[in-house]
C-alpha atoms as a PDB file:
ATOM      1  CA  UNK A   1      38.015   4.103  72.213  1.00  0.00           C
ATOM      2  CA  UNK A   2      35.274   4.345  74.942  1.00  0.00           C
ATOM      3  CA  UNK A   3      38.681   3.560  77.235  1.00  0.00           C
ATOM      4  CA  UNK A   4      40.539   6.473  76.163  1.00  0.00           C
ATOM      5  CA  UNK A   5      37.240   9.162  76.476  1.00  0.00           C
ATOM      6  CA  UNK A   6      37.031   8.104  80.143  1.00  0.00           C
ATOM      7  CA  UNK A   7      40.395   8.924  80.425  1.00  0.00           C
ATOM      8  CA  UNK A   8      40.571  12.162  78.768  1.00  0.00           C
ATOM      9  CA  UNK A   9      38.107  12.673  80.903  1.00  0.00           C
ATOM     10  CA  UNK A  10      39.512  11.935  84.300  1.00  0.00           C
ATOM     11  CA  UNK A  11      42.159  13.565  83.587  1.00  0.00           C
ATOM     12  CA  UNK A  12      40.221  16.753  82.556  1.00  0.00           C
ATOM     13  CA  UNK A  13      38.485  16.955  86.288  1.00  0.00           C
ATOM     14  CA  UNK A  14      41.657  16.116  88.007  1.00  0.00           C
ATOM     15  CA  UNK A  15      42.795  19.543  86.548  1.00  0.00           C
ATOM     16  CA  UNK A  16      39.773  21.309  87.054  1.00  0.00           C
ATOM     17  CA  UNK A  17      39.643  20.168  90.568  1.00  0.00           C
ATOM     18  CA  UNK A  18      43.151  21.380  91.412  1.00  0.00           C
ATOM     19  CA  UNK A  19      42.235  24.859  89.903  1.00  0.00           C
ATOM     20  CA  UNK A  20      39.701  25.350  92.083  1.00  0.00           C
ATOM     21  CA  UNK A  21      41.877  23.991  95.118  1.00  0.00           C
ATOM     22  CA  UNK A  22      44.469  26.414  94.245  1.00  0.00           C
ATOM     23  CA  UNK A  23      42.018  29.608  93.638  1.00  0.00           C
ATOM     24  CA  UNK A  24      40.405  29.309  96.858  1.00  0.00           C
ATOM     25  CA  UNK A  25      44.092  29.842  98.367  1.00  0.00           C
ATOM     26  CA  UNK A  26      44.854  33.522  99.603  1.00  0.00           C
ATOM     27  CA  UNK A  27      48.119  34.984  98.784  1.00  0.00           C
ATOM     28  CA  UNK A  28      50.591  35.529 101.532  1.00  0.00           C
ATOM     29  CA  UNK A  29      50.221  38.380 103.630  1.00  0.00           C
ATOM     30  CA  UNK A  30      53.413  40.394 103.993  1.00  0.00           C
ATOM     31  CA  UNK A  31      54.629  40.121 107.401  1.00  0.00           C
ATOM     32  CA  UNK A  32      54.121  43.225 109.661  1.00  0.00           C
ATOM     33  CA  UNK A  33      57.188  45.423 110.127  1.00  0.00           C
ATOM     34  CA  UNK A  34      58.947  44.694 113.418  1.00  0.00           C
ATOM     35  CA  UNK A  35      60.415  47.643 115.642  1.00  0.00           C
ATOM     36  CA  UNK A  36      63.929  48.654 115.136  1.00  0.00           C
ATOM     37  CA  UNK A  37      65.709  47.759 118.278  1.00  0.00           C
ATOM     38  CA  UNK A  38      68.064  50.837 117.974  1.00  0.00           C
ATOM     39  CA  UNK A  39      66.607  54.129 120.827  1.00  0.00           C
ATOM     40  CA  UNK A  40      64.462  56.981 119.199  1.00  0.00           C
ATOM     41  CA  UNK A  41      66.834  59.706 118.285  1.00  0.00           C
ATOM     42  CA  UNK A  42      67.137  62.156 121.346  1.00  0.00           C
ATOM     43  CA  UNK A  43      66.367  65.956 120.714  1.00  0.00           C
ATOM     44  CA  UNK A  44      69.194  67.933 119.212  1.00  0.00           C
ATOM     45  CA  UNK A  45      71.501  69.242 121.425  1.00  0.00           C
ATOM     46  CA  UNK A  46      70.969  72.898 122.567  1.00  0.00           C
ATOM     47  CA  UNK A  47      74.290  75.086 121.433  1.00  0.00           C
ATOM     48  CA  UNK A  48      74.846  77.285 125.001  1.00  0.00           C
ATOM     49  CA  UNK A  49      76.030  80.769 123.805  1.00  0.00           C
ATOM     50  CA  UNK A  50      76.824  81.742 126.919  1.00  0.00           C
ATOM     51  CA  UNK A  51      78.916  78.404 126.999  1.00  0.00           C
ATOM     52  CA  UNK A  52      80.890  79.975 123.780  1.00  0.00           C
ATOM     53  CA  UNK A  53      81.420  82.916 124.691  1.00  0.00           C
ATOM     54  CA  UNK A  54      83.138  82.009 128.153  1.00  0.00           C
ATOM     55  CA  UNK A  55      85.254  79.528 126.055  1.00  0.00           C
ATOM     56  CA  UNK A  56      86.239  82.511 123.652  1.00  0.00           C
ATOM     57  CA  UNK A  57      86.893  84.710 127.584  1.00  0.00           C
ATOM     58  CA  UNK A  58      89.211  82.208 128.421  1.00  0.00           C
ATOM     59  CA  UNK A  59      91.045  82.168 125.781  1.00  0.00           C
ATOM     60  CA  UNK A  60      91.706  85.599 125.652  1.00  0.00           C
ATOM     61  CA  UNK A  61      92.727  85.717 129.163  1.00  0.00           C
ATOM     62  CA  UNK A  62      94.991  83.016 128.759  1.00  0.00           C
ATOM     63  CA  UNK A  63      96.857  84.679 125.590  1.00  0.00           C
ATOM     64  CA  UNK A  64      96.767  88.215 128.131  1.00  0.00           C
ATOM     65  CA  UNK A  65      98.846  86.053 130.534  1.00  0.00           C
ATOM     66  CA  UNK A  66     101.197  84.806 127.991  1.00  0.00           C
ATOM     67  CA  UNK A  67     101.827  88.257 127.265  1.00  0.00           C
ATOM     68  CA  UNK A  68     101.993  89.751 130.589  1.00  0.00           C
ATOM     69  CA  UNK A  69     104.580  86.330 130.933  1.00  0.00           C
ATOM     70  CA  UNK A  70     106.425  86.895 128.724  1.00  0.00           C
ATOM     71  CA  UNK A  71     109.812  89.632 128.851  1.00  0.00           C
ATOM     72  CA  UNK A  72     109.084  92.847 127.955  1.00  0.00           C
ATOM     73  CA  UNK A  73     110.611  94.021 125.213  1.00  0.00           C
ATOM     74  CA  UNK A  74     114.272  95.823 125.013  1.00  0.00           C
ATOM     75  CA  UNK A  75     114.695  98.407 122.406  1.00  0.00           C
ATOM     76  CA  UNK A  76     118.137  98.440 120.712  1.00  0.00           C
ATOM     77  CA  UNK A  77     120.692 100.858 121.296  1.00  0.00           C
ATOM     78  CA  UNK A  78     124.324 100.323 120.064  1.00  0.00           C
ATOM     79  CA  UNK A  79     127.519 101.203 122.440  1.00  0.00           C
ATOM     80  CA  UNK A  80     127.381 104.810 120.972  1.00  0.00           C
ATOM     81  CA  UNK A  81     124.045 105.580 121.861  1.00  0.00           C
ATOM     82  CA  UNK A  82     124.398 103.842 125.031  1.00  0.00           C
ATOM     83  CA  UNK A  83     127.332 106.531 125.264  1.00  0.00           C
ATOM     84  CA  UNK A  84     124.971 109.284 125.124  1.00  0.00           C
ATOM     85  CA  UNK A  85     123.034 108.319 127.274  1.00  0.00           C
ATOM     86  CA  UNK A  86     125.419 107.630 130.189  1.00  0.00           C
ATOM     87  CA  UNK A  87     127.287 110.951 129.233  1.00  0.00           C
ATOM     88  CA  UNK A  88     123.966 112.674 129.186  1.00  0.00           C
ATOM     89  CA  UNK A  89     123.186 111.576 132.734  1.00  0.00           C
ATOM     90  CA  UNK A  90     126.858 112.685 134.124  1.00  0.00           C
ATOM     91  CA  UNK A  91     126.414 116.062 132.152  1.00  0.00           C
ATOM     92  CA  UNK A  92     122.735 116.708 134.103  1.00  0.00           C
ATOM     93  CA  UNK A  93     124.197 115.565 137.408  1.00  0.00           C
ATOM     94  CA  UNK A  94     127.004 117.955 137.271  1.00  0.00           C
ATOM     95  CA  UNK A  95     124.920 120.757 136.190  1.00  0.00           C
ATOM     96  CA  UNK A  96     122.375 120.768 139.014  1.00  0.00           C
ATOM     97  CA  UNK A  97     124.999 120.209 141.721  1.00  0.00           C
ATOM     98  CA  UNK A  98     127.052 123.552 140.465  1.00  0.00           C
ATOM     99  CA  UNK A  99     123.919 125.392 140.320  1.00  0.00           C
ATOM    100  CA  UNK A 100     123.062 123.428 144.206  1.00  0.00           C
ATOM    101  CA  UNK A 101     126.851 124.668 145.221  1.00  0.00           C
ATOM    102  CA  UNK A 102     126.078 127.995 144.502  1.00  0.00           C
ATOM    103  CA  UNK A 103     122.553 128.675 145.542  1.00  0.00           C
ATOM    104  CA  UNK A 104     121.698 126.714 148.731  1.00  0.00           C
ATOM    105  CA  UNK A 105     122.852 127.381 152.343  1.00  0.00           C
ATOM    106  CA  UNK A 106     122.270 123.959 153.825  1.00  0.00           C
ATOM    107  CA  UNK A 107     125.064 121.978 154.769  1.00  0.00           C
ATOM    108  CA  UNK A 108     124.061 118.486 154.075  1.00  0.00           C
ATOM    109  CA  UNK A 109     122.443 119.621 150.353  1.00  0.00           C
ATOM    110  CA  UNK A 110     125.620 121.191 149.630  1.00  0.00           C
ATOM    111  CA  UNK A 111     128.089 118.444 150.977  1.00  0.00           C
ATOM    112  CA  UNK A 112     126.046 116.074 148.328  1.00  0.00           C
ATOM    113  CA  UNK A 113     126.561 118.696 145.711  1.00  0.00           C
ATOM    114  CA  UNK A 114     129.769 118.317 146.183  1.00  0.00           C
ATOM    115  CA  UNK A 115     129.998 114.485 145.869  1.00  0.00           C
ATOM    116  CA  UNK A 116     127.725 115.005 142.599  1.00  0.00           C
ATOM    117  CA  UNK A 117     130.679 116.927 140.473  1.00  0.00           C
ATOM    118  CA  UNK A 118     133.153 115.045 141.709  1.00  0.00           C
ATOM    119  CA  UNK A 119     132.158 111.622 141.094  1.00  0.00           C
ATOM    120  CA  UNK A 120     130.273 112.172 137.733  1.00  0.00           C
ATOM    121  CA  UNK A 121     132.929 114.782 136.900  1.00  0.00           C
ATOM    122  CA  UNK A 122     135.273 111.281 137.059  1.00  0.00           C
ATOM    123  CA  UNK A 123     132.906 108.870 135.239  1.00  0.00           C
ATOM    124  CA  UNK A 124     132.551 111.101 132.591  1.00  0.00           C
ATOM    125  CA  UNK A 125     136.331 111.543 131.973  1.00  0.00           C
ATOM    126  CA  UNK A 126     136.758 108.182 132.580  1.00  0.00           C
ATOM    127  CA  UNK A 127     133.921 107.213 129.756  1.00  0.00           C
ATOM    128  CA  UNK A 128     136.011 109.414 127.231  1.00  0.00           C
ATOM    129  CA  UNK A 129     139.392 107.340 127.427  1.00  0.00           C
ATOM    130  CA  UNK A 130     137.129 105.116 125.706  1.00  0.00           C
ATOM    131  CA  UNK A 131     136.913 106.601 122.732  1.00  0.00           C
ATOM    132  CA  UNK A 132     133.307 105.982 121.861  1.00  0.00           C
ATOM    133  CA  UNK A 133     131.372 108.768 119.768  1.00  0.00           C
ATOM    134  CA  UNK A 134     128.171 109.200 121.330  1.00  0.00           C
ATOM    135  CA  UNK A 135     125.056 109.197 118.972  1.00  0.00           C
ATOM    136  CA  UNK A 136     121.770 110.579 120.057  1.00  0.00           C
ATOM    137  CA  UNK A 137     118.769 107.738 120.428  1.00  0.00           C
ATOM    138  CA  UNK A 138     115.239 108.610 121.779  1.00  0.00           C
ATOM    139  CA  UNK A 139     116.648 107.478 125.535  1.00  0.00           C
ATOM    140  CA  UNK A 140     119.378 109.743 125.377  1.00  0.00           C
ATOM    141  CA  UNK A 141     116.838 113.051 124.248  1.00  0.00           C
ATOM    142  CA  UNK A 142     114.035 112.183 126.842  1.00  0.00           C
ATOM    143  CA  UNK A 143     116.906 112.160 129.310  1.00  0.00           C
ATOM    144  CA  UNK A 144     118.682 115.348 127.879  1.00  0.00           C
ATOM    145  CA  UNK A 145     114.973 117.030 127.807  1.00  0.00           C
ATOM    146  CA  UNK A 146     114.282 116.350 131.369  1.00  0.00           C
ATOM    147  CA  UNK A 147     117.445 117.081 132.576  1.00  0.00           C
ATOM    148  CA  UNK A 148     117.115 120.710 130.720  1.00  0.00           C
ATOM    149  CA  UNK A 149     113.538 121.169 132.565  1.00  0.00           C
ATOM    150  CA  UNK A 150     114.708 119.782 135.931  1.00  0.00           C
ATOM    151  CA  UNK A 151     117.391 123.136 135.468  1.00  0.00           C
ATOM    152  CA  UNK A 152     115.229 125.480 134.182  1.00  0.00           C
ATOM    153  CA  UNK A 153     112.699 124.938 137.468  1.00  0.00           C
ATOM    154  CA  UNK A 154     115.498 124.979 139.992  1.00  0.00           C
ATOM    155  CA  UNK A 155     117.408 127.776 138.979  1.00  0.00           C
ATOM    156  CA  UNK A 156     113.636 129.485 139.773  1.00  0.00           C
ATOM    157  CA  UNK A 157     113.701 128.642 143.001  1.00  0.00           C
ATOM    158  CA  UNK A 158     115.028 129.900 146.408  1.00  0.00           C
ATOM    159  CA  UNK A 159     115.843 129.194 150.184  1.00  0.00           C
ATOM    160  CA  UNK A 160     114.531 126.097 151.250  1.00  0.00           C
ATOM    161  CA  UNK A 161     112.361 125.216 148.210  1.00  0.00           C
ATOM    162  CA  UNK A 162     115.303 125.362 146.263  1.00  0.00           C
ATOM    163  CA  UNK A 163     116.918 122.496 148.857  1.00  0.00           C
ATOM    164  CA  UNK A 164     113.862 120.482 148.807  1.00  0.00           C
ATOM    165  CA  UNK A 165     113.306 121.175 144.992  1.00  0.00           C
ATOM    166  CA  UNK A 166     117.099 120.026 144.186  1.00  0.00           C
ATOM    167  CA  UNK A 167     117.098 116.747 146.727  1.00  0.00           C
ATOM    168  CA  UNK A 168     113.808 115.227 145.290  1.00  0.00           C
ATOM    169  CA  UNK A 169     114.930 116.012 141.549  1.00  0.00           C
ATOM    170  CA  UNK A 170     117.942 113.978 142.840  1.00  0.00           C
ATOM    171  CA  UNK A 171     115.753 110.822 144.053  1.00  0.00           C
ATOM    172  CA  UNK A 172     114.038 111.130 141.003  1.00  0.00           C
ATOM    173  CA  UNK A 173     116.806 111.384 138.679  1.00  0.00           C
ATOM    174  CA  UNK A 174     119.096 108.811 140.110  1.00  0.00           C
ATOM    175  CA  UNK A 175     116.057 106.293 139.765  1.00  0.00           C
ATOM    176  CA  UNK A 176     115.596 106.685 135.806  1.00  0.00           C
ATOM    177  CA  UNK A 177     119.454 106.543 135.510  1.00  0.00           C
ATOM    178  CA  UNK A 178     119.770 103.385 137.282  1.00  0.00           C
ATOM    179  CA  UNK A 179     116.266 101.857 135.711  1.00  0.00           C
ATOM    180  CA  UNK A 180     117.755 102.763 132.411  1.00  0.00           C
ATOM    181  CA  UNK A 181     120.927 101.006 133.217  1.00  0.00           C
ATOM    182  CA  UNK A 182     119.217  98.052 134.014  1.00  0.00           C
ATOM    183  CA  UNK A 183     116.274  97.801 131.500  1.00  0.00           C
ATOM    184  CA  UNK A 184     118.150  99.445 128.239  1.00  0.00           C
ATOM    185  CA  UNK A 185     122.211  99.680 128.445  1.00  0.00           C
ATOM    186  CA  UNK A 186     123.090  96.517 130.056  1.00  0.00           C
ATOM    187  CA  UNK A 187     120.728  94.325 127.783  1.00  0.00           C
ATOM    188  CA  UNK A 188     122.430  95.846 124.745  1.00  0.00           C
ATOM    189  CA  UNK A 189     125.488  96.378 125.437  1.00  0.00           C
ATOM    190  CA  UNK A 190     128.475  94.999 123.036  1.00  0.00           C
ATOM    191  CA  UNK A 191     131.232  96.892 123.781  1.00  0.00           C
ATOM    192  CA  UNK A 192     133.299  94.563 126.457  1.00  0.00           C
ATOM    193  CA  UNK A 193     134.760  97.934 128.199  1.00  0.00           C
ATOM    194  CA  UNK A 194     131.774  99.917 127.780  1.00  0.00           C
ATOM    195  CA  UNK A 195     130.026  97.212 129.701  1.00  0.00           C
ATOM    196  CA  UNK A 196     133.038  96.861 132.451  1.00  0.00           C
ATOM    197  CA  UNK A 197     132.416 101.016 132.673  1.00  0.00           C
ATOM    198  CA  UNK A 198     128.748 100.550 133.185  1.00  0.00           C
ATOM    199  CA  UNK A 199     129.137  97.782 135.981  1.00  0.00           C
ATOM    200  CA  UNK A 200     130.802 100.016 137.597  1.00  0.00           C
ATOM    201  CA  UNK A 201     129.250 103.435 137.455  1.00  0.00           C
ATOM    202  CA  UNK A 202     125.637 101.253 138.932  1.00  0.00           C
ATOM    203  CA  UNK A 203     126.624 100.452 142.050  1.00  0.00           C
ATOM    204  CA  UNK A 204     127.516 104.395 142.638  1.00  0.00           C
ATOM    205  CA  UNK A 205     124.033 105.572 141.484  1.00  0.00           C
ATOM    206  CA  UNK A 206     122.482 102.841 143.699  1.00  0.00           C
ATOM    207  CA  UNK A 207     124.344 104.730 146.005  1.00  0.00           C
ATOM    208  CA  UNK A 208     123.819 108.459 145.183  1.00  0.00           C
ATOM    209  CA  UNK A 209     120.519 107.222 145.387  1.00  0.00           C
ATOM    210  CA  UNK A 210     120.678 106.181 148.528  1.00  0.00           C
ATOM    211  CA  UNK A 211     122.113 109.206 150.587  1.00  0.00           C
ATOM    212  CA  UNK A 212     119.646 111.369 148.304  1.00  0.00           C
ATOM    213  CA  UNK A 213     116.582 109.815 149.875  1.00  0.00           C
ATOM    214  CA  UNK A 214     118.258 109.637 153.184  1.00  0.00           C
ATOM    215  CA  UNK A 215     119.511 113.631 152.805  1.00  0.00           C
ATOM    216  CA  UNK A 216     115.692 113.633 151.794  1.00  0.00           C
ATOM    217  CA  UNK A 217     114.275 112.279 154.695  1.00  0.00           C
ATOM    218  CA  UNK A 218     116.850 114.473 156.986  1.00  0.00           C
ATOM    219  CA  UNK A 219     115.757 116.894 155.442  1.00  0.00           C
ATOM    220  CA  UNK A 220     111.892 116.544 155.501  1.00  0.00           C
ATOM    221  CA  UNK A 221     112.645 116.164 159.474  1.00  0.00           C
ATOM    222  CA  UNK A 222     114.030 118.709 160.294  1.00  0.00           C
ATOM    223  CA  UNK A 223     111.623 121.106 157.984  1.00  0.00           C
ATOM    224  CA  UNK A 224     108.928 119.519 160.416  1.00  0.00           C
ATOM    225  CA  UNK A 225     110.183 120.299 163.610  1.00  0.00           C
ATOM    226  CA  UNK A 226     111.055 123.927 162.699  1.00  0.00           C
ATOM    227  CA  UNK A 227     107.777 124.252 161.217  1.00  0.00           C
ATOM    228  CA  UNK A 228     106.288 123.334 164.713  1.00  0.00           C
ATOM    229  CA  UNK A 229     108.767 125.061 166.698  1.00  0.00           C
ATOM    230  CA  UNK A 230     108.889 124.962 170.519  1.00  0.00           C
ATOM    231  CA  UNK A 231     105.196 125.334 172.299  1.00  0.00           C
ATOM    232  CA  UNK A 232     104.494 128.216 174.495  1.00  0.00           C
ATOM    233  CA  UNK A 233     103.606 127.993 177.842  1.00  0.00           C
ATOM    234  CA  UNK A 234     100.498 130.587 178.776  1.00  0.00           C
ATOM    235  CA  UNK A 235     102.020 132.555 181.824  1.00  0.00           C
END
């Protein structure tokens, strides 16, 4: 019995003992955080407006050159307003070189005149074996209009304004017929004889345009020199 209480008893400081070991121990410390190895974020970027809005310039200009690249556009016209147009232009030629015929005195203004009625005298009877009704269009009226005004100013005139008057409305008036030609009634037209009738009638305005700024520049010359007229010695 004696036995056993020593033994309770050994066993009772063995426990305290290890208590007391174990309280005196600290708890772990958590460990200190370590530094990321990734770089600080930078600043955030800076947006440049002046950046954007040469970006947004340059775009523009680039969609401006598309444009300016790109054809310009034809408006339509059918073979019967093409008609008008072409019998508008032989109707105002005619006109202008009767009215030339009958008021001018020059040789070389009058020679052209001549030319005028009978070579857009035959185009125009040669457009109406084709048997096309003409029908007005915006090109045909604008023509018509100047035409009418291109009269109206001329038959105003006299002498040698009315020569020089008559030969520049002729540069002038062969130019729009033969720019129309090329940039409105060739584009559209259908018509397989119409189109045989205009290739032909464009080489002749090239030509009446021609002689009319060559009759213009004769003309111009010679106005000069009379306008100087010969110098007079001082006796």
């Amino acid at each position: 019995m004696i036995r056993s209480t020593r033994t309770v008893a050994v066993l009772a400081l063995s426990a305290l003992a290890f208590i007391q070991c174990g309280g005196d121990q600290k708890p772990a410390e958590a460990p200190e955080t370590m530094p990321s190895a990734e770089p600080p974020p930078g600043p955030s970027p800076v947006v440049d407006a002046g950046a954007g809005q040469a970006a947004e310039s340059d775009s523009a200009q680039a969609k401006a050159d598309d444009q300016a690249a790109a054809p310009p556009k034809v408006d339509p016209l059918s073979d019967e307003q093409i008609a008008a147009v072409t019998d508008a232009a032989n109707s105002a030629e005619i006109e202008q070189a009767k009215l030339a015929e009958s008021k001018s005195k020059d040789a070389g203004v009058k020679r052209f005149a001549a030319m005028m009625i009978a070579q857009h005298g035959a185009a125009k009877a040669k457009q109406a074996k084709l048997k096309l009704k003409p029908a007005e269009s915006s090109v045909s009226t604008s023509l018509q209009a100047d035409a009418a005004s291109t009269l109206d100013a001329l038959k105003s005139d006299k002498g040698k304004d009315f020569d020089k008057a008559y030969i520049a409305a002729q540069v002038d008036g062969h130019q729009k017929v033969l720019d129309t030609i090329n940039a409105k009634l060739l584009p559209n037209v259908k018509n397989a004889e119409l189109k045989a009738y205009l290739d032909e009638i464009k080489p002749r305005v090239e030509q009446h345009l021609k002689e009319a700024k060559q009759l213009q520049e004769s003309y111009d010359s010679r106005s000069s020199t009379a306008d100087v007229g010969p110098k007079r010695h001082a006796s």
